[in-house]
Protein backbone atom coordinates (compact mmCIF):
# COMPACT_ATOMS: atom_id res chain seq x y z
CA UNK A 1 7.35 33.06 27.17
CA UNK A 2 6.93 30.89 30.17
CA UNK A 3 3.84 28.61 29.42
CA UNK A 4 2.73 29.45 25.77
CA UNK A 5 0.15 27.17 23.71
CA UNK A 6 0.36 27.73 19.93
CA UNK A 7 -3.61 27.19 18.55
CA UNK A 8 -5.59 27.93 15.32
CA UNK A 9 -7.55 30.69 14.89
CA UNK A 10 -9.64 29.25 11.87
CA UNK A 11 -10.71 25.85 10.42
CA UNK A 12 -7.49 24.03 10.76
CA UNK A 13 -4.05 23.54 8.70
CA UNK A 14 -3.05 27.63 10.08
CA UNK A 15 0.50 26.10 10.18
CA UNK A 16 0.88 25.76 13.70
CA UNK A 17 2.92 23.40 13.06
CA UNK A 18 5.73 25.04 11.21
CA UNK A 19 4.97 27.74 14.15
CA UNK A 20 5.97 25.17 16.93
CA UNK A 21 8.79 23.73 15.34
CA UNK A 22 10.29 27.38 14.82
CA UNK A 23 9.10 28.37 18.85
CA UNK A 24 10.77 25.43 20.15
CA UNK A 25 14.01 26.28 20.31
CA UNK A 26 13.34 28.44 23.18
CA UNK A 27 10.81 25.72 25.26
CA UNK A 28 11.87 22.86 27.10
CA UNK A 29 9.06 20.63 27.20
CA UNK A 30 6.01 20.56 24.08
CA UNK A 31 2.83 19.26 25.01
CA UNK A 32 -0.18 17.84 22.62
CA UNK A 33 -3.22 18.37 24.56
CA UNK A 34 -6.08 17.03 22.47
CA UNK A 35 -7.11 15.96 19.11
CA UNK A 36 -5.69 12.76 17.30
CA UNK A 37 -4.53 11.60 14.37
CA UNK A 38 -6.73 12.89 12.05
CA UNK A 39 -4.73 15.90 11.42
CA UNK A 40 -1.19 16.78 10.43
CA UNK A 41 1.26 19.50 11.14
CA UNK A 42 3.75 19.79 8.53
CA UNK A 43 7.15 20.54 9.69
CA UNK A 44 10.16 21.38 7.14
CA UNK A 45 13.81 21.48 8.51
CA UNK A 46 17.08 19.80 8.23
CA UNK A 47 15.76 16.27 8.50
CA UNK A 48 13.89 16.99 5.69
CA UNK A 49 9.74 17.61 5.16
CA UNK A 50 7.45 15.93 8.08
CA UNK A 51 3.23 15.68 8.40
CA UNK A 52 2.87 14.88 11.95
CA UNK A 53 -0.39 13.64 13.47
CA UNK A 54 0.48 12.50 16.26
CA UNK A 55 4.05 13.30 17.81
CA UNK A 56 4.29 16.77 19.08
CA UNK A 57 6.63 19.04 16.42
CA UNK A 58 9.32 19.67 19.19
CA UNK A 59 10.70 16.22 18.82
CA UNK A 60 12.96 17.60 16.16
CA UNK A 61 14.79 19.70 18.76
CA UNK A 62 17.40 17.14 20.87
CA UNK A 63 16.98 19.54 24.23
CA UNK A 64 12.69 18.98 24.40
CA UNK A 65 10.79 16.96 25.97
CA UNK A 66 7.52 15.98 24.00
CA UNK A 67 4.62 14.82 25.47
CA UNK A 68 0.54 13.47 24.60
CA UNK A 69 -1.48 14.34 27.46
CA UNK A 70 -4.68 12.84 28.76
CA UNK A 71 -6.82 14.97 26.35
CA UNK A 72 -5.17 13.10 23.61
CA UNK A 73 -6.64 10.31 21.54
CA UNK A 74 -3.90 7.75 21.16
CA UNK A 75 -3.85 5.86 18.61
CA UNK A 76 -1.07 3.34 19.13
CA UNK A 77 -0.88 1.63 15.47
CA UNK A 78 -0.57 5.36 13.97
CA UNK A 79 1.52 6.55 16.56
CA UNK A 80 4.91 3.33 16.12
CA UNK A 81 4.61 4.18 12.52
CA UNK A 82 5.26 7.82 12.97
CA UNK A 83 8.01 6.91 15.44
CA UNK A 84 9.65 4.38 12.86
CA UNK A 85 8.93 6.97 10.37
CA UNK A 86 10.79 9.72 11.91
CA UNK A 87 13.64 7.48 13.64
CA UNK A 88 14.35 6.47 10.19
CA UNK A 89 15.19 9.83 9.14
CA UNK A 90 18.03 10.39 12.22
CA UNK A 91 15.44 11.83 14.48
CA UNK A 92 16.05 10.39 18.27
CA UNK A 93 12.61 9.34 20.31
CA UNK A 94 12.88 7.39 23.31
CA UNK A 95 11.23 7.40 26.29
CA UNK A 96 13.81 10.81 27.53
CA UNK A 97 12.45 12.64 24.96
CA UNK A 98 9.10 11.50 24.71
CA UNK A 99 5.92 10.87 27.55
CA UNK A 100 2.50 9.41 27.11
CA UNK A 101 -0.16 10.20 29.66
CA UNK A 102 -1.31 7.04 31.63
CA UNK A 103 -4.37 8.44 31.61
CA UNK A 104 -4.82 8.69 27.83
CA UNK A 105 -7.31 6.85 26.32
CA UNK A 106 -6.68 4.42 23.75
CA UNK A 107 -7.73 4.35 20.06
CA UNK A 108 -9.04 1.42 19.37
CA UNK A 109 -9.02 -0.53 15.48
CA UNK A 110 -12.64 -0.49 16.18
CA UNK A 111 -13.10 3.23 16.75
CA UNK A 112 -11.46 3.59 12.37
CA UNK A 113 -14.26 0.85 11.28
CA UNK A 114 -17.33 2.76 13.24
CA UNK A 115 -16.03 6.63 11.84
CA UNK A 116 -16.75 5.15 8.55
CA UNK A 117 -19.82 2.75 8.90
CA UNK A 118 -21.12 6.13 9.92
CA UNK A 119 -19.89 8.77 6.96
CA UNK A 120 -21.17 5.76 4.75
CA UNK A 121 -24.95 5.69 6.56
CA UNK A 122 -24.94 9.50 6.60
CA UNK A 123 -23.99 9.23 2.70
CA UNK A 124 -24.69 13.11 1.04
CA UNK A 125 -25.03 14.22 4.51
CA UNK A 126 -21.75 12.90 5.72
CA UNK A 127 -19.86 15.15 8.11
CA UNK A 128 -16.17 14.97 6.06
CA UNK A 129 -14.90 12.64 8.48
CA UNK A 130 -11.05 11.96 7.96
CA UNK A 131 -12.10 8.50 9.19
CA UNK A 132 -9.37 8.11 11.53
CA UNK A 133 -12.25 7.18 14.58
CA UNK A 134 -12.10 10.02 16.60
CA UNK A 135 -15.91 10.77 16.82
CA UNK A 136 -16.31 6.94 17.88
CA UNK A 137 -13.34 7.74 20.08
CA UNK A 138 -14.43 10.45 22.18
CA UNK A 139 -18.05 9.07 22.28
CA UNK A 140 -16.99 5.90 23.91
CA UNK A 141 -14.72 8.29 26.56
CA UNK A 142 -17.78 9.94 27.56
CA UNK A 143 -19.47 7.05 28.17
CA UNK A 144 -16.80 5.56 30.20
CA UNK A 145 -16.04 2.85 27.46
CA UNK A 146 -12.01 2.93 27.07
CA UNK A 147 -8.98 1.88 27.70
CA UNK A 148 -6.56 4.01 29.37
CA UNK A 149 -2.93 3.53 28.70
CA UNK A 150 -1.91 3.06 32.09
CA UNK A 151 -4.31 -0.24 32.24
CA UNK A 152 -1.00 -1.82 29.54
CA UNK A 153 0.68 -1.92 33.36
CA UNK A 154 -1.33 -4.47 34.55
CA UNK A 155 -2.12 -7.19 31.65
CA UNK A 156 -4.84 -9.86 33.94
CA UNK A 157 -7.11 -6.61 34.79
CA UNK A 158 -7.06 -5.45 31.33
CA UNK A 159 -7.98 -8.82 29.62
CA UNK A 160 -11.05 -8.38 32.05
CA UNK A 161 -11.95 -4.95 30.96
CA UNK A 162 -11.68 -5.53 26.89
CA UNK A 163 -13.67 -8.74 27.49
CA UNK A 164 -16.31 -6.48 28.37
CA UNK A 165 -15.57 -3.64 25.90
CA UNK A 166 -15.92 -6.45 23.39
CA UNK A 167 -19.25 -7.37 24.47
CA UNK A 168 -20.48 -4.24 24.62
CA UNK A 169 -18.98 -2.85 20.77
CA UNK A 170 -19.87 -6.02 18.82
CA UNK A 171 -23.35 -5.35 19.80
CA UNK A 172 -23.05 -2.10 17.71
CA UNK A 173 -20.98 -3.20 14.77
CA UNK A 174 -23.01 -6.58 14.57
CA UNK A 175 -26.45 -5.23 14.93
CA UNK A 176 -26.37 -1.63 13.88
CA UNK A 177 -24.04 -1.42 11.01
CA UNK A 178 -24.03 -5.39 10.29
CA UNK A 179 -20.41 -5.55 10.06
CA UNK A 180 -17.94 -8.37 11.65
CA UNK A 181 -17.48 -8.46 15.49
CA UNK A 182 -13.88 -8.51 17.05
CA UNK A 183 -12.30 -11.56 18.56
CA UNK A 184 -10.74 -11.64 21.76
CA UNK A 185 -7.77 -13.11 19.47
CA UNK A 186 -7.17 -10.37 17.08
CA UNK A 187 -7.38 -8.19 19.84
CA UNK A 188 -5.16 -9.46 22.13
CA UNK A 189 -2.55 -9.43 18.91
CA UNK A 190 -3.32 -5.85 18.59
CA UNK A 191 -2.58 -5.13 21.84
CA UNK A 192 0.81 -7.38 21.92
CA UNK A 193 1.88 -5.70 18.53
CA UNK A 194 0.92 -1.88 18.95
CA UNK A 195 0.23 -1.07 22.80
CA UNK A 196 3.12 -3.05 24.54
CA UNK A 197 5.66 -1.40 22.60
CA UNK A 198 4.45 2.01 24.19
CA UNK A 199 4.82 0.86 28.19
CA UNK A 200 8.33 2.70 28.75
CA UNK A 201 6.70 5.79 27.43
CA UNK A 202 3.90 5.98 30.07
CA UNK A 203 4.13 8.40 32.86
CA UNK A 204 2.13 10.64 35.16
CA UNK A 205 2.45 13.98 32.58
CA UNK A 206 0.83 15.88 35.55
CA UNK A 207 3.26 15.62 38.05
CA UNK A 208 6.30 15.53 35.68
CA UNK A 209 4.67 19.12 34.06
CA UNK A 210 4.52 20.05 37.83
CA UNK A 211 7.87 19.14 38.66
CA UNK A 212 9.20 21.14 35.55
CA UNK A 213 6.98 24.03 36.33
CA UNK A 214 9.58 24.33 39.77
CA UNK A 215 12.58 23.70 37.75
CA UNK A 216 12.02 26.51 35.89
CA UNK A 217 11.04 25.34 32.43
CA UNK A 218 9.51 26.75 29.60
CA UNK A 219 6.48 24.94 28.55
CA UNK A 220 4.93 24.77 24.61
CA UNK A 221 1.04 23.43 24.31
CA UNK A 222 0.51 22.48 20.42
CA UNK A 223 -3.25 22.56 19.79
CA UNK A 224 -4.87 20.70 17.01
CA UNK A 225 -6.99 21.66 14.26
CA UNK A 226 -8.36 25.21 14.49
CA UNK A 227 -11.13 27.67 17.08
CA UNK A 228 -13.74 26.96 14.13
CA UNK A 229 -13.66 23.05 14.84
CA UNK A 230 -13.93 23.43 18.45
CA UNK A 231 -16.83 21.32 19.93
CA UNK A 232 -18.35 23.97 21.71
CA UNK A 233 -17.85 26.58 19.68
CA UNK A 234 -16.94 25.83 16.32
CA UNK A 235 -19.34 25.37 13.48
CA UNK A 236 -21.26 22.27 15.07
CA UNK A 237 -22.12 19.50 13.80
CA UNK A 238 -18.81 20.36 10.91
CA UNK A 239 -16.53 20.20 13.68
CA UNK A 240 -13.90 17.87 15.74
CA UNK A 241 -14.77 15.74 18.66
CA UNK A 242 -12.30 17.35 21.01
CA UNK A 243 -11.57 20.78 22.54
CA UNK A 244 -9.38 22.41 20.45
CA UNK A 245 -8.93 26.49 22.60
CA UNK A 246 -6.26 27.41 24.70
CA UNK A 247 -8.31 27.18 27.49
CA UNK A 248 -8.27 23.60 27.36
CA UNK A 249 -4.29 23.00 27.47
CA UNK A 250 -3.91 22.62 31.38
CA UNK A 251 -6.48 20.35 31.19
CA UNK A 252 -5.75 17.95 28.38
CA UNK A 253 -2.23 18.49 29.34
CA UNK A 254 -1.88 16.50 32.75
CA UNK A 255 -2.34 19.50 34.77
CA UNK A 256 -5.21 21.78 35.59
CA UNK A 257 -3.96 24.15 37.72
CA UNK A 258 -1.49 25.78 35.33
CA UNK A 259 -1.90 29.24 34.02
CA UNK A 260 -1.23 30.23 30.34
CA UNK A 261 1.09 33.56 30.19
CA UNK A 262 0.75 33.60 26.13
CA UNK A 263 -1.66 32.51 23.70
CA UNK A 264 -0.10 32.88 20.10
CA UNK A 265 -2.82 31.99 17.43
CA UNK A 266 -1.77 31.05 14.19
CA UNK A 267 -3.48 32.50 10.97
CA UNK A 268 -3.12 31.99 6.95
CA UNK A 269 -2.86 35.10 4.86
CA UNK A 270 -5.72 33.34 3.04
CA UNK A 271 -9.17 30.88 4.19
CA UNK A 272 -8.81 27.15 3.93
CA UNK A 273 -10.87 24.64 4.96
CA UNK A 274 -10.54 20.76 4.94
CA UNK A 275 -13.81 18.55 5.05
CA UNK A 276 -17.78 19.29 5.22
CA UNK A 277 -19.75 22.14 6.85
CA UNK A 278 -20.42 26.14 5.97
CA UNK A 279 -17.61 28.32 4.41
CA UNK A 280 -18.72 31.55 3.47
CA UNK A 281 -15.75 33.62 1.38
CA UNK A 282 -15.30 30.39 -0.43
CA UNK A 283 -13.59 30.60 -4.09
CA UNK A 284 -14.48 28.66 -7.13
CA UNK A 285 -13.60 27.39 -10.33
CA UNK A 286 -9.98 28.52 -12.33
CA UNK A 287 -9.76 31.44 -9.04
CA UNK A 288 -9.61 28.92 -6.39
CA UNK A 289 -7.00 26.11 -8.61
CA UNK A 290 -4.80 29.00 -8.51
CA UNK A 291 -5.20 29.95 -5.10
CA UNK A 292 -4.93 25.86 -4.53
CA UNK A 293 -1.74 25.51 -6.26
CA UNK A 294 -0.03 28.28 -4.77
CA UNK A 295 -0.04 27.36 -2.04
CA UNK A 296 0.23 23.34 -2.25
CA UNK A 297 -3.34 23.03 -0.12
CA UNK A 298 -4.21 19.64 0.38
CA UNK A 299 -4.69 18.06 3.39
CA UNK A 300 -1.77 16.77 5.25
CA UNK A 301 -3.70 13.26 6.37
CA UNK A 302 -6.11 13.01 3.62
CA UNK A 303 -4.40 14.37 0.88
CA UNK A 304 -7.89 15.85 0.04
CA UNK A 305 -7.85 19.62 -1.89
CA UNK A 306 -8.48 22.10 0.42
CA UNK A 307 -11.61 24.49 -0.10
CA UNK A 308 -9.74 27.90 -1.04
CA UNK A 309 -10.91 31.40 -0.39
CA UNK A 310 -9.87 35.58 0.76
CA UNK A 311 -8.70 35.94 4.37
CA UNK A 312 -12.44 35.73 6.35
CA UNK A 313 -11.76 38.52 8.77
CA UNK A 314 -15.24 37.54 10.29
CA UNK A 315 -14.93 33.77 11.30
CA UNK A 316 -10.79 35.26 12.21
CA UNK A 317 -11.88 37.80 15.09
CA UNK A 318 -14.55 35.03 16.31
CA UNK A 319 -11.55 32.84 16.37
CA UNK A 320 -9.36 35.27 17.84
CA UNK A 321 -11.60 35.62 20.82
CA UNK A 322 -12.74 32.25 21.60
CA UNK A 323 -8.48 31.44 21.69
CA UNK A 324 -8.05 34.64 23.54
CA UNK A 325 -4.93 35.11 21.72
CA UNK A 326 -1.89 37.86 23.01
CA UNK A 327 -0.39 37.82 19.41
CA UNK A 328 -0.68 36.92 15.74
CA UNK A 329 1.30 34.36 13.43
CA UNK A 330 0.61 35.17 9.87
CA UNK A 331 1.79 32.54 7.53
CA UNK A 332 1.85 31.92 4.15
CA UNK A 333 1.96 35.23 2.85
CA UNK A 334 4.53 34.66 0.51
CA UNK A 335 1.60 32.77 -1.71
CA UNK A 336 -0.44 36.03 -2.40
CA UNK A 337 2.73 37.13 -4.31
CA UNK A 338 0.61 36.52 -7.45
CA UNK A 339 -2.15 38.50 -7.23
CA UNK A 340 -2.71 41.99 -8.42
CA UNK A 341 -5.50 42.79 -5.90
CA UNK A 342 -6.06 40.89 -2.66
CA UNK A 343 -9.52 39.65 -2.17
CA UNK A 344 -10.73 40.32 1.83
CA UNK A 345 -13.68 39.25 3.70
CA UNK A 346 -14.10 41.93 5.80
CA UNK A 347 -18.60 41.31 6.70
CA UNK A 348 -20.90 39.06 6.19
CA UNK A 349 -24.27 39.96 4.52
CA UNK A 350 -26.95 37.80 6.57
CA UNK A 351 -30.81 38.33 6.41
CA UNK A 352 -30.14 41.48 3.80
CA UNK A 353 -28.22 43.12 7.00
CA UNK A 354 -24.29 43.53 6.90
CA UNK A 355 -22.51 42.25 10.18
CA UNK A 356 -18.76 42.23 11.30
CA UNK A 357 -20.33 39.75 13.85
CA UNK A 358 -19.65 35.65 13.34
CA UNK A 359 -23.42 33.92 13.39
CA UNK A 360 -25.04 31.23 15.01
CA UNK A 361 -23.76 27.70 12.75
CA UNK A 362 -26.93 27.45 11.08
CA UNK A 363 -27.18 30.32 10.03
CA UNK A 364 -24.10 30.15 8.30
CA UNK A 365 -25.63 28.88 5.22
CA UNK A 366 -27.58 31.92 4.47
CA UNK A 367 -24.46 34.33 4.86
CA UNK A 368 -22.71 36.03 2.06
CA UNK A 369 -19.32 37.84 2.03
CA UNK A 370 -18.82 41.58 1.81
CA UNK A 371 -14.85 41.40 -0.30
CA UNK A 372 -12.59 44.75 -0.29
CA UNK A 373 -9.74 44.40 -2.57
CA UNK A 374 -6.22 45.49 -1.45
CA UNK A 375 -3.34 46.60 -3.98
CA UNK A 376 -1.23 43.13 -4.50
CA UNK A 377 2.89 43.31 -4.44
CA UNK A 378 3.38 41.30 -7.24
CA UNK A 379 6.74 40.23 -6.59
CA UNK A 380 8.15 37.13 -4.35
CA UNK A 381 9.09 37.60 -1.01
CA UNK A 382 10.07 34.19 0.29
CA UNK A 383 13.55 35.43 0.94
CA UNK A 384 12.69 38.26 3.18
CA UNK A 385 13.65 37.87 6.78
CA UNK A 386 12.91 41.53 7.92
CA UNK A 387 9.84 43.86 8.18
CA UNK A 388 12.19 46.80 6.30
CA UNK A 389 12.34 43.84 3.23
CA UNK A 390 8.97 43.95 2.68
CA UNK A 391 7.29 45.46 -0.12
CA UNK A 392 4.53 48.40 1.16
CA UNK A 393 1.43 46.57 -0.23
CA UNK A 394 2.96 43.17 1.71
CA UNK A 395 3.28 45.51 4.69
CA UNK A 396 -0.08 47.27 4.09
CA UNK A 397 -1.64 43.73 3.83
CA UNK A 398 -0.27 43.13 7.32
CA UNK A 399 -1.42 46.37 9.21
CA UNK A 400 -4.88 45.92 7.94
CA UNK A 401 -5.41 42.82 9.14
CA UNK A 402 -3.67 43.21 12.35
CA UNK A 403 -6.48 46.50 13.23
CA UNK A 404 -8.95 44.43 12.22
CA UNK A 405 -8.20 41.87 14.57
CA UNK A 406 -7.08 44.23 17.13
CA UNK A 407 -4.50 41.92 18.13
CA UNK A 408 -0.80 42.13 17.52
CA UNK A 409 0.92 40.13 14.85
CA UNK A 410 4.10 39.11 16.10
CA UNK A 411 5.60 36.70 13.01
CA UNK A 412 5.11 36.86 9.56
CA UNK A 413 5.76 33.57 7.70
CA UNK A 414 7.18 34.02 4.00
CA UNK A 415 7.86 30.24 3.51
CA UNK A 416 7.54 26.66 4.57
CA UNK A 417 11.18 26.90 6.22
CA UNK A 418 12.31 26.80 9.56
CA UNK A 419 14.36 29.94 8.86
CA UNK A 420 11.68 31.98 6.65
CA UNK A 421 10.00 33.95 8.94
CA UNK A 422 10.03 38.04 10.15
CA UNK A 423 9.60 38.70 13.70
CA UNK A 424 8.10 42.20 14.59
């Protein structure tokens, strides 16, 4: 397990990161490679429960390094909170145990009051933004309109450059959305009170990921958010701003030359999906509370209920590919425990035809879901730590959807718990 990135296979909130926190303890260094703070990766162990958006989930583990690459969208304000936050709990983060690109771009406050100007024009046709400003964010990178975190080095040449990033973004707020320009003031304040603080974390992450590459080390890349988000090739225009595969870890990481040697891709027992935009095998009504409850699904940044449905065996082999994933993490199948008979997406019924194939996003809309029961366990199996512990129908439940995906599963999660998890 030399360079492994840990992604999701579906729409987000997998539980990669209970995944990563449990995969750590064999990597040295734990990179986030894209994505912001508009999602969180719950993490349960002895310091107690944590929903990290920003900080990678190896910071829990005193021997890792943790680092946000240049693919990440830091936002500074979010991320001192979440290092108070977790300090304040006995976890250690300085800059030993923690790295920040120099070629990051920054978040700006501006970024959070444009992502919802624009959910609020869009109104019934709003895109679930978690208004956190990372559509604002990345458009402004593309267009060459940020600040990157190694400018903090160098304060004269950076008042120059936000003078004319202020110019430029009060045109939109001002004329566009009619809402307040920013002062050189408050944003110099900003910058004193959020940014400054974050100098002794700056580095080159390429060349330190380089020089731990000849050392030896083990390298972890924590993806964000889920295959079905992705950009490129998720369910556009429902999706993230970012590139959330595999494939994009060397990249967003520091270092584009590195190779991936495993690709493990994290999947629920059961659909979820946060925010706007097609979901086929969704549940309804007193089935989906229950579902809901089980399993505690609300978002981790939002808070929101998550939209609840059967294991979509369609949109999770599309996934599968697209992350090019060596092996399975199946978590959360400790929630089914309920159920007498196991609702499964297993095809999608689209223009009166069946199809095992994932469509275009538009036609997502029009596509119904073909559902196979299979027999339930009806017992709880939270404290199982072995394959042999399992119940048949929890086992059964497993091989199915492993052939279906023609990919291995590797882990079987029973529980939010570091320790509750079977290895195969």
């Amino acid at each position: 397990m030399d360079n492994c990135a840990v992604v999701g296979i579906n729409w987000g909130d997998e539980g990669k990161g209970r995944m990563v926190d449990l995969l750590t303890e064999h990597y040295d260094v734990v990179v986030r490679y894209q994505g912001g703070g508009n999602a969180g990766h719950t993490v349960l162990n002895e310091y107690g429960k944590f929903a990290l958006h920003l900080l990678p989930s190896g910071i829990f583990r005193e021997h890792t390094v943790n680092i946000l690459g240049n693919g990440v969208a830091l936002d500074p304000e979010n991320l001192l909170a979440e290092i108070k936050d977790v300090s304040s709990r006995g976890v250690t983060v300085t800059p030993d145990n923690l790295k920040i690109s120099d070629r990051a771009s920054l978040l700006m406050p501006w970024h959070r009051d444009l992502d919802a100007l624009e959910e609020q024009r869009l109104g019934d046709k709003k895109y679930g933004s978690t208004k956190q400003g990372i559509a604002p964010f990345y458009s402004d990178k593309s267009q060459k309109k940020t600040v990157l975190a190694g400018e903090l080095r160098d304060p004269k040449s950076l008042s120059d450059h936000l003078h004319e990033l202020l110019e430029w973004k009060n045109l939109t707020l001002t004329n566009v959305y009619g809402a307040e320009p920013y002062t050189e003031e408050s944003l110099k304040k900003w910058f004193a009170d959020f940014c400054e603080p974050l100098v002794p974390y700056l580095c080159d992450t390429g060349s330190y990921l380089e020089e731990a590459l000849d050392q030896g080390k083990s390298l972890l890349f924590e993806a964000q958010l889920g295959a079905l988000r992705d950009l490129n090739f998720g369910i556009y225009p429902y999706t993230t701003s970012s590139d959330t595969l595999s494939s994009y870890a060397p990249i967003g990481s520091g270092l584009p030359s590195l190779k991936l040697t495993e690709v493990v891709g994290v999947v629920k027992a059961y659909s979820t999906c946060v925010g706007e935009g097609p979901f086929v095998c969704e549940m309804h009504g007193e089935e989906a509370s229950r579902l809901r409850e089980a399993g505690s699904e609300y978002g981790a940044k939002t808070g929101r209920p998550r939209r609840v449905g059967p294991l979509d065996l369609v949109a999770t082999r599309y996934g599968v590919g697209v992350q090019a994933a060596t092996g399975i993490a199946l978590t959360k199948l400790d929630v089914l425990g309920y159920m007498e008979r196991i609702p499964v997406c297993t095809r999608y019924i689209l223009n009166g035809e069946e199809t095992d194939r994932f469509p275009f996003p538009s036609d997502l809309e029009k596509a119904e879901p073909v559902i196979e029961y299979l027999p339930g366990w009806n017992c709880d199996i939270s404290g199982a730590r072995s394959w042999d512990e399992l119940p048949k129908a929890a086992k059964d439940y497993v091989l199915f959807i492993e052939r279906s995906l023609a990919c291995p599963i590797i882990y079987v999660s029973v529980g939010p718990e570091r320790e509750s998890i079977i290895r195969r």
